[in-house]
Protein backbone atom coordinates (compact mmCIF):
# COMPACT_ATOMS: atom_id res chain seq x y z
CA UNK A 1 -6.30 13.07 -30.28
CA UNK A 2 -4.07 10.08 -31.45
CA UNK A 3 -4.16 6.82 -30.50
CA UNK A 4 -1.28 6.92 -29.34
CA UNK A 5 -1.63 10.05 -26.50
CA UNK A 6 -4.58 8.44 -25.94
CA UNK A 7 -3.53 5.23 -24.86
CA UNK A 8 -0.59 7.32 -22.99
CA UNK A 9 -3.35 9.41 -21.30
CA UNK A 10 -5.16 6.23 -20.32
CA UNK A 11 -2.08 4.61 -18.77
CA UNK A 12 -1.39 7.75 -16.76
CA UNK A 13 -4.98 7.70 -15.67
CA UNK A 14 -4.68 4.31 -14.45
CA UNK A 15 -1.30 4.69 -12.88
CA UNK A 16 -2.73 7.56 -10.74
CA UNK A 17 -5.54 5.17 -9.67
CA UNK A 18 -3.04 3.09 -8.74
CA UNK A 19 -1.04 4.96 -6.65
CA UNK A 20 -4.61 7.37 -5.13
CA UNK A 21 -5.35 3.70 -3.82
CA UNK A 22 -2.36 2.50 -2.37
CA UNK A 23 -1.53 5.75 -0.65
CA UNK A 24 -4.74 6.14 1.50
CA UNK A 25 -4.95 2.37 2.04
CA UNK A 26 -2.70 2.54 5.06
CA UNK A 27 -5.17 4.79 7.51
CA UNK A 28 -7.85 2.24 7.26
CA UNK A 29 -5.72 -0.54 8.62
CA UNK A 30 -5.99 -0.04 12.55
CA UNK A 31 -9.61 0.47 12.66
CA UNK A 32 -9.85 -2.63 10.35
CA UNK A 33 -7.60 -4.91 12.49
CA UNK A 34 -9.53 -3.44 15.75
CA UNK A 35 -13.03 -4.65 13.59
CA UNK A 36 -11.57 -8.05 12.55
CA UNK A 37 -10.34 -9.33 15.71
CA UNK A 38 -13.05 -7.62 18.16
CA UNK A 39 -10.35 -5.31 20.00
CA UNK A 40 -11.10 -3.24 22.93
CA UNK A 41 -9.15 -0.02 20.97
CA UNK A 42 -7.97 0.84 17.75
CA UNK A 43 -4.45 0.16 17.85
CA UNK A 44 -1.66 2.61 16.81
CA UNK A 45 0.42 2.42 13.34
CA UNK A 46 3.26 1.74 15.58
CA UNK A 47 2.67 -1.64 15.64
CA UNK A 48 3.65 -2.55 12.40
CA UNK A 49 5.55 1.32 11.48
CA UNK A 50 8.34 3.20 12.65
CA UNK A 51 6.05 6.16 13.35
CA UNK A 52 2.44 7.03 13.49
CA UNK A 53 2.33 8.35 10.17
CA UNK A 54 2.64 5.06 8.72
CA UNK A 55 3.27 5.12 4.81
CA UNK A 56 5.51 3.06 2.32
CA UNK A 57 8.59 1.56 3.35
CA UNK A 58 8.00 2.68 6.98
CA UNK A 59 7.32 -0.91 8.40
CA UNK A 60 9.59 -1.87 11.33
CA UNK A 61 8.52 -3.43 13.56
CA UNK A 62 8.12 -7.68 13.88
CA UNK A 63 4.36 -7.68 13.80
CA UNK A 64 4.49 -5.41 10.75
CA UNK A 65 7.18 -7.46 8.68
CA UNK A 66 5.18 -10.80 9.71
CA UNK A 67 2.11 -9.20 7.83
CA UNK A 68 4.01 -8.43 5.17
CA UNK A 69 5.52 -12.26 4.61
CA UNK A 70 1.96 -13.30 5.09
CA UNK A 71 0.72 -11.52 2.25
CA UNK A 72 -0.64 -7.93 3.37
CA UNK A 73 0.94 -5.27 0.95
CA UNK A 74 -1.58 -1.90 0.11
CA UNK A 75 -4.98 -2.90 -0.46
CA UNK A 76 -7.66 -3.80 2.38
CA UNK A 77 -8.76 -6.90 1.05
CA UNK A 78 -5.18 -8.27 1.75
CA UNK A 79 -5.02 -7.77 5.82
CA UNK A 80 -7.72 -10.06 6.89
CA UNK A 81 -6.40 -12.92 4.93
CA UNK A 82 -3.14 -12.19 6.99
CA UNK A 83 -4.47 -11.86 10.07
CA UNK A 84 -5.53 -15.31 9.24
CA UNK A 85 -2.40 -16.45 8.47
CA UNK A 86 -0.53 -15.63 11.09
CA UNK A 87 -3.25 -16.74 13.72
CA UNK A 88 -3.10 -20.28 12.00
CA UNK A 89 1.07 -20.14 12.62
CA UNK A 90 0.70 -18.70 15.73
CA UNK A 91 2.53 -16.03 15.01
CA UNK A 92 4.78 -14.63 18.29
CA UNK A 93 6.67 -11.41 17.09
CA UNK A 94 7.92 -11.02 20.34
CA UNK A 95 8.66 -14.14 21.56
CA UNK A 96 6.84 -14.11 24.96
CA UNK A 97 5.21 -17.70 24.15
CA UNK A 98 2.01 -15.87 22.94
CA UNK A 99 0.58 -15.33 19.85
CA UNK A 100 0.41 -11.85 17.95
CA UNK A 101 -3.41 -12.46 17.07
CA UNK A 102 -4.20 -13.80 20.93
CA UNK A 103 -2.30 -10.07 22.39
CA UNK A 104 -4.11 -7.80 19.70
CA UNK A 105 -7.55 -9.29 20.76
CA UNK A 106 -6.27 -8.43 24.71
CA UNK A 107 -5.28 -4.78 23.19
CA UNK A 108 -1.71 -5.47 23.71
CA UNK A 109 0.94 -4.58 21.40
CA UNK A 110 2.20 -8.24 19.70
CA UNK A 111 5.91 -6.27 19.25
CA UNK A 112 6.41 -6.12 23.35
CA UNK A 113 4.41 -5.41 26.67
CA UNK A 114 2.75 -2.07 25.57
CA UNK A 115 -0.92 -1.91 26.19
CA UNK A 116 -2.63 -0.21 23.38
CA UNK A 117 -5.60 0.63 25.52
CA UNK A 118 -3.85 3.06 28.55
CA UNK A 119 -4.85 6.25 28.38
CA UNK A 120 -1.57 7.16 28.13
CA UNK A 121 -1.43 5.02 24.57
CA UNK A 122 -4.90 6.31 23.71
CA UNK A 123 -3.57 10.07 24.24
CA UNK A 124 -0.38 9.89 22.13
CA UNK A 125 -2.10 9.23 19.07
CA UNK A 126 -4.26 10.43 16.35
CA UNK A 127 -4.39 7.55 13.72
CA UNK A 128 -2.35 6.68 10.70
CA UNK A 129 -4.03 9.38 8.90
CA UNK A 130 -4.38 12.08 11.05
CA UNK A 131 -2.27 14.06 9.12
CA UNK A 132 -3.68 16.91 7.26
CA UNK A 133 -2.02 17.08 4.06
CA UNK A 134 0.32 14.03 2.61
CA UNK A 135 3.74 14.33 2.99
CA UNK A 136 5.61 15.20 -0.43
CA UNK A 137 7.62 12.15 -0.49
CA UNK A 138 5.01 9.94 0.32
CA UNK A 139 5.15 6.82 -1.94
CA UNK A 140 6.71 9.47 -4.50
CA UNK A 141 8.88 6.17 -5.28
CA UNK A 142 5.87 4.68 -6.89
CA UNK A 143 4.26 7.79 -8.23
CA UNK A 144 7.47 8.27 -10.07
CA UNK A 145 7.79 4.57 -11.92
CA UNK A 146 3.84 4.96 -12.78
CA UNK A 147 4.59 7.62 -14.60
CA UNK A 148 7.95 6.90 -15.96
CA UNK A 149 6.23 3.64 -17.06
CA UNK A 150 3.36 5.42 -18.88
CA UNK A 151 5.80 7.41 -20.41
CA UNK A 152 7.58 4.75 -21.53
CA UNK A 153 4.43 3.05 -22.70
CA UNK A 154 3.31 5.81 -24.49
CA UNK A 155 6.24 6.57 -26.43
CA UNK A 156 6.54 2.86 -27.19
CA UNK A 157 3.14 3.19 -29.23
CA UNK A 158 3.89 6.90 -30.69
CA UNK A 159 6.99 5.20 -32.32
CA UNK A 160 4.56 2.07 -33.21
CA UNK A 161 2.10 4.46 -35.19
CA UNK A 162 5.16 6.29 -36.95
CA UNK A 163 6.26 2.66 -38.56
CA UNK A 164 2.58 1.68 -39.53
CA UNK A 165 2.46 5.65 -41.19
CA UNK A 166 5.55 5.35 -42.97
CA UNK A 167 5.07 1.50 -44.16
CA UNK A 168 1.35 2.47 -45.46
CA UNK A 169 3.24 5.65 -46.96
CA UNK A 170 6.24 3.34 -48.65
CA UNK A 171 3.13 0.73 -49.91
CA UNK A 172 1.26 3.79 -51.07
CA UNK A 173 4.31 4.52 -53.48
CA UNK A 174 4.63 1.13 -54.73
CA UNK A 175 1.43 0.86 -55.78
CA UNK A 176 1.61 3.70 -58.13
């Protein structure tokens, strides 16, 4: 194998990495946000998403977008660190005079007066990844420039290797 495809095969390799992370990162988040502020329940993905499925480009909600612009994007290790951040602004999504971090420790929903703990809450839920096989379009966005990009990257190098052949060919000549 060239140096080239294998460079190409690498950056594929690490694109998919990529993208296997961020795409199962999301189904993690509730029980991690019930763990790091000592909630009574696992709250739902609606607090931050439009629907329980959660996934990229699905957050709508005021607690959600306040994460976001507080640094939590796909990876675990970036939602405690904005947790913190918006319990040190004191963070009120919903503007009832108190803070998001103060109403998720009292299992209610920092967006409005839901409680996250009813039974009725408790019942209408399975998780952010209770589904049991991705959806096809899910962060298919991203999958896509990964792979365009290694693509790109690849062919970048083939074309690379062609010059340093044919200048090593052309040097070849003049030498004899």
């Amino acid at each position: 194998m060239s140096i080239s495809r294998r460079l190409a095969a690498y950056g594929v390799a690490a694109a998919l990495m990529v993208y296997g992370q961020t795409s199962h990162a999301h189904s993690t988040f509730p029980t991690l946000i019930q763990s790091d502020l000592n909630m009574p329940c696992t709250p739902s993905c609606t607090i931050c998403h439009k629907d329980n499925l959660g996934g990229f480009g699905t957050v709508t909600e005021p607690f959600g977008k306040a994460m976001q612009a507080d640094g939590l994007f796909f990876v675990e290790a970036s939602l405690s660190p904005a947790l913190d951040k918006l319990e040190q602004a004191g963070t009120d999504s919903d503007g009832d005079g108190i803070g998001d971090i103060v109403e998720l420790r009292a299992g209610q929903d920092p967006n409005g007066s839901l409680d996250l703990c009813s039974q009725a809450a408790l019942a209408a839920r399975y998780g952010c990844g209770a589904h049991i096989a991705p959806s096809p379009n899910k962060d298919s966005g991203a999958l896509l420039a990964a792979l365009l990009t290694s693509l790109v990257l690849g062919a970048g190098l083939h074309r690379s290797a062609l010059r340093a052949r044919a200048r090593a060919a052309r040097m070849e000549r003049h030498i004899r």
